[in-house]
Protein backbone atom coordinates (compact mmCIF):
# COMPACT_ATOMS: atom_id res chain seq x y z
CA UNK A 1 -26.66 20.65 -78.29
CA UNK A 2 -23.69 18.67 -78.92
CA UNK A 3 -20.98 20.23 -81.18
CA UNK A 4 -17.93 18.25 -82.33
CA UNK A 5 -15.70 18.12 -84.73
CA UNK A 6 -14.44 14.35 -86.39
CA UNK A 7 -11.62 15.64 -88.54
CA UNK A 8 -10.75 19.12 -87.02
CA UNK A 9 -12.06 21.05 -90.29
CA UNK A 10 -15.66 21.49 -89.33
CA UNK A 11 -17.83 21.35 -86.04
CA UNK A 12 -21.12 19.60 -86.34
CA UNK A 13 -23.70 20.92 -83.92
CA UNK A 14 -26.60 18.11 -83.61
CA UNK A 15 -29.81 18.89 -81.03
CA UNK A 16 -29.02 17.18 -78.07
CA UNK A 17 -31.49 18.29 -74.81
CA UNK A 18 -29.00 16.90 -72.79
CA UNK A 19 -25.91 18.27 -74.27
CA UNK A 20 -23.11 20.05 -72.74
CA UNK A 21 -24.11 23.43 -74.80
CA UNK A 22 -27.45 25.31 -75.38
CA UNK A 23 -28.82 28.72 -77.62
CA UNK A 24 -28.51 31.81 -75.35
CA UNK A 25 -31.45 34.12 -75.28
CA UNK A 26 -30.26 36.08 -78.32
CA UNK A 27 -30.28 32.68 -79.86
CA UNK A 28 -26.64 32.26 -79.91
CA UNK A 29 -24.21 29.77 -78.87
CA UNK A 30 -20.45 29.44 -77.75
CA UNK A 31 -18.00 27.11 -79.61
CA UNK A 32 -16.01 25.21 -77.04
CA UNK A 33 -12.64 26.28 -76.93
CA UNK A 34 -10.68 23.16 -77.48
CA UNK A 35 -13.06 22.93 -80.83
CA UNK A 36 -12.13 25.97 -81.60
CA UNK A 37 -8.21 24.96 -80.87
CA UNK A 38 -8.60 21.75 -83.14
CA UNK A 39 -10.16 23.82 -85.97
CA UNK A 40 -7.60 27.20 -85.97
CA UNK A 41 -10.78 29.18 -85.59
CA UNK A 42 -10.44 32.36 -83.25
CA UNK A 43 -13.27 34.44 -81.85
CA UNK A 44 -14.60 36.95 -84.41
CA UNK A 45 -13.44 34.53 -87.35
CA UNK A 46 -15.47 34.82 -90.21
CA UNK A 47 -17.09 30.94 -90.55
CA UNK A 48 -19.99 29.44 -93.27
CA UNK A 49 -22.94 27.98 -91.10
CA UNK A 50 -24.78 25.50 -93.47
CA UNK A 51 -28.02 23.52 -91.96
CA UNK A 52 -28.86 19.82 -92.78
CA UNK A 53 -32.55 19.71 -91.98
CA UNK A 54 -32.59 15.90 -92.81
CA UNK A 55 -30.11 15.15 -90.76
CA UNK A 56 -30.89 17.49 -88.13
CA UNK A 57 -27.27 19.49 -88.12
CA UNK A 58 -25.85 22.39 -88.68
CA UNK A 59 -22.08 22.27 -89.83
CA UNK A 60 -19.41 25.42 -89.35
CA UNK A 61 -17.09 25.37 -91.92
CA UNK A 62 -13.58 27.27 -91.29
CA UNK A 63 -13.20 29.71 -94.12
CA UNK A 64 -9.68 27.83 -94.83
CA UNK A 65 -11.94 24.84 -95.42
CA UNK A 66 -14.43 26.60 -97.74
CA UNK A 67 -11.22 27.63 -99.92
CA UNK A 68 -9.99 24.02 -100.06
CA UNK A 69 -13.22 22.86 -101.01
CA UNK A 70 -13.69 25.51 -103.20
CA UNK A 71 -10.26 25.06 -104.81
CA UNK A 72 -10.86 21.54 -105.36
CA UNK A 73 -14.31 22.18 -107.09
CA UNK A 74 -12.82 25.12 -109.54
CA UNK A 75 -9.90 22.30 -110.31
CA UNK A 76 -12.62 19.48 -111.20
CA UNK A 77 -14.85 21.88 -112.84
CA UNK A 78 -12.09 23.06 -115.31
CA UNK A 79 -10.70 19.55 -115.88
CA UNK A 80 -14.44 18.94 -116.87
CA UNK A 81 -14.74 16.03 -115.06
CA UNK A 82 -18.18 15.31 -113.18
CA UNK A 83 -18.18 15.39 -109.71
């Protein structure tokens, strides 16, 4: 696999047979530490793991992130604007 992370608020983790980072046996992988750096995200931080299956990704969101994005829907939602 290949995991980065273009804006530091998220890691994407594409399939990549030749990429630096593969499942363990339990099915389980490490996040790099200088992603985790660029993200704030320390070990045993609670994340949100969503899956693209068109695009073939899976995306970690920081739990700071969720609340932003979360934040910013509650604000649009109440202004009643449409997304």
């Amino acid at each position: 696999m290949t995991l980065t992370s273009p804006d530091g608020r998220a890691v994407l983790v594409r399939r990549d047979d030749n990429g630096p980072v593969s499942l363990t046996d339990r099915l389980r992988f490490a996040v790099p530490l200088t992603l985790r750096a660029r993200c704030s995200l320390r070990s045993g931080d609670p994340v949100l793991l969503a899956a693209n299956p068109h695009r073939d990704v899976l995306v970690i969101y920081t739990m700071p992130f969720v609340d932003q994005l979360l934040v910013s829907a509650h604000e649009t939602m109440m202004s009643g604007e449409q997304p």
